[in-house]
PDB file of N, CA and C in Angstrom:
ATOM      1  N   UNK A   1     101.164 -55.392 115.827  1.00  0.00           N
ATOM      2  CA  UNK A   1     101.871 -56.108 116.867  1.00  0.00           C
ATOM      3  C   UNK A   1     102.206 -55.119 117.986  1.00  0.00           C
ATOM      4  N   UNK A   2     101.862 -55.851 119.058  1.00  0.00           N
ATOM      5  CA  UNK A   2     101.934 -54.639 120.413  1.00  0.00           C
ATOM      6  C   UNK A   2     103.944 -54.089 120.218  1.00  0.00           C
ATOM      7  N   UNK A   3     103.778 -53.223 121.195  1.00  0.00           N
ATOM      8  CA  UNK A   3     105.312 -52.787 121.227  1.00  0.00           C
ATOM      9  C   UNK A   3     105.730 -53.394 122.723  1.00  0.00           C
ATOM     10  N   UNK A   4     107.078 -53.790 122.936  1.00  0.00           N
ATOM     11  CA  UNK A   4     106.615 -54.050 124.431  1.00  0.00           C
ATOM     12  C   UNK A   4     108.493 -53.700 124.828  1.00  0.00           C
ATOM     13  N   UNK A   5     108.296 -52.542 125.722  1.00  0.00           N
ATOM     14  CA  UNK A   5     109.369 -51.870 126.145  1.00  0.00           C
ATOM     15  C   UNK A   5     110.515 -53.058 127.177  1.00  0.00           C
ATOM     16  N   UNK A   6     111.846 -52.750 126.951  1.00  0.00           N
ATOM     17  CA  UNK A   6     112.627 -53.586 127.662  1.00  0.00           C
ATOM     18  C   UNK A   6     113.129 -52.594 128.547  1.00  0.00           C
ATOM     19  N   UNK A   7     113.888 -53.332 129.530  1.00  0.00           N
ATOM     20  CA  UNK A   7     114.505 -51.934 130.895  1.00  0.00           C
ATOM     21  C   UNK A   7     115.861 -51.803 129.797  1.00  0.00           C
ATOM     22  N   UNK A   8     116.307 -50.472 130.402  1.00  0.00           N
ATOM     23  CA  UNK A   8     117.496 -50.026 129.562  1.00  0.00           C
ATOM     24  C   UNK A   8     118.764 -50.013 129.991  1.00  0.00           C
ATOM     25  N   UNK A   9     118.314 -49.774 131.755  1.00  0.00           N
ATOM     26  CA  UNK A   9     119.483 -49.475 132.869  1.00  0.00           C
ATOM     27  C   UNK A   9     119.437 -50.730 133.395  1.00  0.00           C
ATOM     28  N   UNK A  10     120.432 -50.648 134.133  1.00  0.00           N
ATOM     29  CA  UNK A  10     120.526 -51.720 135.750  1.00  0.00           C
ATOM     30  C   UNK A  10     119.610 -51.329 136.213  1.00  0.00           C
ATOM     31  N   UNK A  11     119.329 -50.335 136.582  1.00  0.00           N
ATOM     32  CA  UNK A  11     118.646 -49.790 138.200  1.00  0.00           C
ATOM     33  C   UNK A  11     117.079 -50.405 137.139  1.00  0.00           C
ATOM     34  N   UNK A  12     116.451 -50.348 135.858  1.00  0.00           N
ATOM     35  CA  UNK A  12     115.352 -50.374 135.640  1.00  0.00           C
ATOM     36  C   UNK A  12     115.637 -52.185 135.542  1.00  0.00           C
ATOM     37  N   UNK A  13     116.453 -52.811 135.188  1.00  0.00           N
ATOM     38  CA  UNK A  13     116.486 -54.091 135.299  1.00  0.00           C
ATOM     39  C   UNK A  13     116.028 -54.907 136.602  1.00  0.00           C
ATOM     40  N   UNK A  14     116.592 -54.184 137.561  1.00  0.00           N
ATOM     41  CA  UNK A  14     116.870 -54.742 139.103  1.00  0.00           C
ATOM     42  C   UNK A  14     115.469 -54.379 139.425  1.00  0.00           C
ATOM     43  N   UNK A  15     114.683 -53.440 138.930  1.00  0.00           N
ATOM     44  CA  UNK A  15     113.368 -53.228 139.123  1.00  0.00           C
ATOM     45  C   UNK A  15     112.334 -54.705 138.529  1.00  0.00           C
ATOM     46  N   UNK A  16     112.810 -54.917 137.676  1.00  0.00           N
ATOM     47  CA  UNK A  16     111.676 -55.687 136.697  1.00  0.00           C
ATOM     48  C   UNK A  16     112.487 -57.145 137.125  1.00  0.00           C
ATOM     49  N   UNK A  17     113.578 -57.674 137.795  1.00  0.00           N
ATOM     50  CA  UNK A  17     113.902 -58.976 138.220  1.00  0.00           C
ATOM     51  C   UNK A  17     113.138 -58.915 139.872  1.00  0.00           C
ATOM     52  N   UNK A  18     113.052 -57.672 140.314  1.00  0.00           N
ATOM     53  CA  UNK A  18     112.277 -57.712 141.991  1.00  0.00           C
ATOM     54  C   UNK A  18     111.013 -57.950 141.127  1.00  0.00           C
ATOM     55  N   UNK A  19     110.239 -57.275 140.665  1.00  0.00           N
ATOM     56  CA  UNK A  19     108.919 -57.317 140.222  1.00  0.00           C
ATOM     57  C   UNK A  19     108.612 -59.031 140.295  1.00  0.00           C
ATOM     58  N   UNK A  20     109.082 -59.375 139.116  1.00  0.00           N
ATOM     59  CA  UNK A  20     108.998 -60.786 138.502  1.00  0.00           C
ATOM     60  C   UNK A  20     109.430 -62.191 139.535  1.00  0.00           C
ATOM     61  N   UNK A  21     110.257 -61.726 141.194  1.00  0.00           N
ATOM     62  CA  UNK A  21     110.072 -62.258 141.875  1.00  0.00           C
ATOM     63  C   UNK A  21     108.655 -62.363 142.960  1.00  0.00           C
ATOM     64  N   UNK A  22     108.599 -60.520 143.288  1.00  0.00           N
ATOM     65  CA  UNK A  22     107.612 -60.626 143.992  1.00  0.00           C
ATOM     66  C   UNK A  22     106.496 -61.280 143.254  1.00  0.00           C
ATOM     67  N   UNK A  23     106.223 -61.166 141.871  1.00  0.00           N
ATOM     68  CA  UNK A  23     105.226 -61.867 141.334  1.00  0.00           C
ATOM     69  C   UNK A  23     104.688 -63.349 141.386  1.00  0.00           C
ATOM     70  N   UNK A  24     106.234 -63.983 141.463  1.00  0.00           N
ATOM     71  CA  UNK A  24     106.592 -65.390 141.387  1.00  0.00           C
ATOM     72  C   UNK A  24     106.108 -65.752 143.292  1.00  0.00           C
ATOM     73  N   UNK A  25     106.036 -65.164 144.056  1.00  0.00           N
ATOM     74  CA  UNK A  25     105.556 -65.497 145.625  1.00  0.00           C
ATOM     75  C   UNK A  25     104.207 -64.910 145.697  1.00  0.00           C
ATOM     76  N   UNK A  26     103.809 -64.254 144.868  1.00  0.00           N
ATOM     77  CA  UNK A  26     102.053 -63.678 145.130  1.00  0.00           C
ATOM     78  C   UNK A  26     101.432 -65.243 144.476  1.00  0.00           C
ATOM     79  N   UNK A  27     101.844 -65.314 143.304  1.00  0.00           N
ATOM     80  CA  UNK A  27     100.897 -65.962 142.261  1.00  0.00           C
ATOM     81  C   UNK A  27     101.576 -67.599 142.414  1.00  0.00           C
ATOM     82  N   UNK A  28     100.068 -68.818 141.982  1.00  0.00           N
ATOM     83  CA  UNK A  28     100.435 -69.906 141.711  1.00  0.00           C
ATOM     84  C   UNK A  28     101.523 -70.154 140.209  1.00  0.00           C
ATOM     85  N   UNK A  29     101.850 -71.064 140.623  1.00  0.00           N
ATOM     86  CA  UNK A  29     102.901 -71.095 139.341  1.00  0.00           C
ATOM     87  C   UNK A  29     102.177 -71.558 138.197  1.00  0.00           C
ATOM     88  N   UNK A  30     101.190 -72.658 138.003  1.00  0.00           N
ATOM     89  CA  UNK A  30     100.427 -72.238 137.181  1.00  0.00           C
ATOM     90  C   UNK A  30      99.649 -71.125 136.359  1.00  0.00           C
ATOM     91  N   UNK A  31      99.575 -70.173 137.276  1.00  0.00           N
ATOM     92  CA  UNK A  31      99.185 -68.640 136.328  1.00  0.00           C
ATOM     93  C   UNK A  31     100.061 -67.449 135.865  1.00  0.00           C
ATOM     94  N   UNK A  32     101.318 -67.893 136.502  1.00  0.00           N
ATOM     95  CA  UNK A  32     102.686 -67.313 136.161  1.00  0.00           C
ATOM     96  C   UNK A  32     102.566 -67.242 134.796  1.00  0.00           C
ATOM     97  N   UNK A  33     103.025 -66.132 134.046  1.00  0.00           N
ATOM     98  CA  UNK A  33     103.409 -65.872 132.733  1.00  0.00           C
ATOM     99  C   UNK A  33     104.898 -66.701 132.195  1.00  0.00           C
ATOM    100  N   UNK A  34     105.285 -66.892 132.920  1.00  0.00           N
ATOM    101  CA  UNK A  34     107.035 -67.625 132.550  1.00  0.00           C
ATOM    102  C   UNK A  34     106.757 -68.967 133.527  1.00  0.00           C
ATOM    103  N   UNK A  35     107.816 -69.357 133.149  1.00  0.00           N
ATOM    104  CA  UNK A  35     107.683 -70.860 133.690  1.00  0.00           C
ATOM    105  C   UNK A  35     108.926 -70.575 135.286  1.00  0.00           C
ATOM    106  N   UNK A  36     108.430 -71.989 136.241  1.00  0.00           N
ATOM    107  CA  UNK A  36     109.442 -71.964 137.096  1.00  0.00           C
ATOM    108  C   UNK A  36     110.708 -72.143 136.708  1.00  0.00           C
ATOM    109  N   UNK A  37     111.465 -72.704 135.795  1.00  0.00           N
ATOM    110  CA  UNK A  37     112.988 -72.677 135.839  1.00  0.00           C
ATOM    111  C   UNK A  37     112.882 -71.171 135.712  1.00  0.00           C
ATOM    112  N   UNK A  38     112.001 -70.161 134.750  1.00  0.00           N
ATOM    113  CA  UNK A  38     113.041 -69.154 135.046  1.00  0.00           C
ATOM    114  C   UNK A  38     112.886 -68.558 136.318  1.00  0.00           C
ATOM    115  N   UNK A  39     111.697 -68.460 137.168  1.00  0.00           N
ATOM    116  CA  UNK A  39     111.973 -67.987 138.557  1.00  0.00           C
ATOM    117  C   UNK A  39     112.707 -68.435 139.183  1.00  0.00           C
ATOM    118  N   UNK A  40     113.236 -69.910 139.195  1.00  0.00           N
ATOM    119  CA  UNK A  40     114.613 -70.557 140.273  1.00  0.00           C
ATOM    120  C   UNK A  40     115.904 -69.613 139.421  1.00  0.00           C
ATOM    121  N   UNK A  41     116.151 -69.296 138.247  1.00  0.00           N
ATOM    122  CA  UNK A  41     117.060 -68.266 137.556  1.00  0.00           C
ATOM    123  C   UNK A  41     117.004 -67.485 138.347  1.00  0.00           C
ATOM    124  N   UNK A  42     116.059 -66.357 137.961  1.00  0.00           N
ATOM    125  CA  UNK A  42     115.700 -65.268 138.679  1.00  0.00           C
ATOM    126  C   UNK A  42     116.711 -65.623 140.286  1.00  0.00           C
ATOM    127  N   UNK A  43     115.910 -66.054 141.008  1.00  0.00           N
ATOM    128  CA  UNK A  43     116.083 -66.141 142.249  1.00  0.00           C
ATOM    129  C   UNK A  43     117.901 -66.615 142.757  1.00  0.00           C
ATOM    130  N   UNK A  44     118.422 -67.090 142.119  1.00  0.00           N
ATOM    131  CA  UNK A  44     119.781 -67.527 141.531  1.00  0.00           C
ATOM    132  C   UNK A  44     120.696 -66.191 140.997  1.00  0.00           C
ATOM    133  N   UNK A  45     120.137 -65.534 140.114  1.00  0.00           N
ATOM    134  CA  UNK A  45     120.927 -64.795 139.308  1.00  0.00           C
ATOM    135  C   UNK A  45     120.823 -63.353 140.227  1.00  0.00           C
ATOM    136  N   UNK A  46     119.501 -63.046 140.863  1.00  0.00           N
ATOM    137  CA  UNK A  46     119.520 -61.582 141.633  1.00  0.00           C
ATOM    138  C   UNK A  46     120.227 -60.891 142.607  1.00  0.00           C
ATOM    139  N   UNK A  47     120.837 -62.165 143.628  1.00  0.00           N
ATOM    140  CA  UNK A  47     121.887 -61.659 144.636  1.00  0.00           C
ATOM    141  C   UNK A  47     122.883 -61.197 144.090  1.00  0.00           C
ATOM    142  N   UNK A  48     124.050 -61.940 142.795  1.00  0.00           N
ATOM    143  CA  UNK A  48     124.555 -61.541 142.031  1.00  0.00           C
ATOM    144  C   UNK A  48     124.695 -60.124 141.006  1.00  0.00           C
ATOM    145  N   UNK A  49     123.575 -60.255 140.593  1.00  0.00           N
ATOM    146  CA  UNK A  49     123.340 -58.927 139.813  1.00  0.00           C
ATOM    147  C   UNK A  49     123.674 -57.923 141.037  1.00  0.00           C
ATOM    148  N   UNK A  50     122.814 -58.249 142.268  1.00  0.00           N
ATOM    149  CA  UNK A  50     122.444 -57.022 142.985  1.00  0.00           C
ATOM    150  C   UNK A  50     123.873 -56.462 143.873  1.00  0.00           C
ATOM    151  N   UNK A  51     124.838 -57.563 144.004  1.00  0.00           N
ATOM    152  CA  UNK A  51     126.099 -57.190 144.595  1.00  0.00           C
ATOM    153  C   UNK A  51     126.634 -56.422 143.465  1.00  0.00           C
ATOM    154  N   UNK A  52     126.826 -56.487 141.903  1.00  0.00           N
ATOM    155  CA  UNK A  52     127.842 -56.034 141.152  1.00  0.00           C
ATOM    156  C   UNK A  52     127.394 -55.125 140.810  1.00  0.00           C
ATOM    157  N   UNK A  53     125.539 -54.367 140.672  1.00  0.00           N
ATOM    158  CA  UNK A  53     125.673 -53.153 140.832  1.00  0.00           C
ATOM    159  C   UNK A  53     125.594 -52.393 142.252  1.00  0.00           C
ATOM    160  N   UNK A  54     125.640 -53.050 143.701  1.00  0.00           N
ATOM    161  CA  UNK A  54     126.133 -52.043 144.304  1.00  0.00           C
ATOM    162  C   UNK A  54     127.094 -52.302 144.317  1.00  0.00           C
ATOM    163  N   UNK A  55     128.384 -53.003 143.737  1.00  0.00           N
ATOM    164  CA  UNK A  55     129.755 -52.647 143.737  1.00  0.00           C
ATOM    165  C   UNK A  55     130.338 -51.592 143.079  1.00  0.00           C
ATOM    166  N   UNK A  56     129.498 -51.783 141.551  1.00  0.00           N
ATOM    167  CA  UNK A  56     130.547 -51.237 140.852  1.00  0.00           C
ATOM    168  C   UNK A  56     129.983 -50.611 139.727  1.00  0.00           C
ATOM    169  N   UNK A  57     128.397 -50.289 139.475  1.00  0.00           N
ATOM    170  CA  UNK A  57     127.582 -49.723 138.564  1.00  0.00           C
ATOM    171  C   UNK A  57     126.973 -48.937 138.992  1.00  0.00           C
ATOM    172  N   UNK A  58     125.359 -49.418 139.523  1.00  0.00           N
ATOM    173  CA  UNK A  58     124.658 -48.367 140.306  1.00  0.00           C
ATOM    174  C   UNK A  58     124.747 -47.939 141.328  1.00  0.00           C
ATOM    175  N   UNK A  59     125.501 -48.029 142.189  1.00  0.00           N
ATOM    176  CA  UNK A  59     125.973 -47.075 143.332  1.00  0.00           C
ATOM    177  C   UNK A  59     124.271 -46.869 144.101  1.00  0.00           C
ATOM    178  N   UNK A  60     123.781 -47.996 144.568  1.00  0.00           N
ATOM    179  CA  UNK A  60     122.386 -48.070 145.108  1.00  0.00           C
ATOM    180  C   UNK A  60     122.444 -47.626 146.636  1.00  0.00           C
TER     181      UNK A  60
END
């Protein structure tokens, strides 16, 4: 069974939620690996994330 690495940090999180957006605007949603509810998540949950670590975690 493959191994398949998770982010560990914020800063590697906030990497792999940009990724998985820019991915979600390159590609049809049909060939998307995840489904659209979670990109409307994504897209929902990232401003958030991205204010509380430059508030008060990663100091970006």
């Amino acid at each position: 069974m493959p191994y398949r690495r998770l982010p560990n940090t914020d800063v590697a999180r906030l990497r792999a939620i940009e990724a998985g957006l820019e991915l979600g605007k390159r590609t049809a949603l049909k060939k998307l690996a995840f489904s659209q509810q979670t990109l409307e998540n994504l897209q929902t949950f990232y401003p958030h994330f991205l204010g509380v670590c430059r508030t008060f975690i990663c100091q970006i």
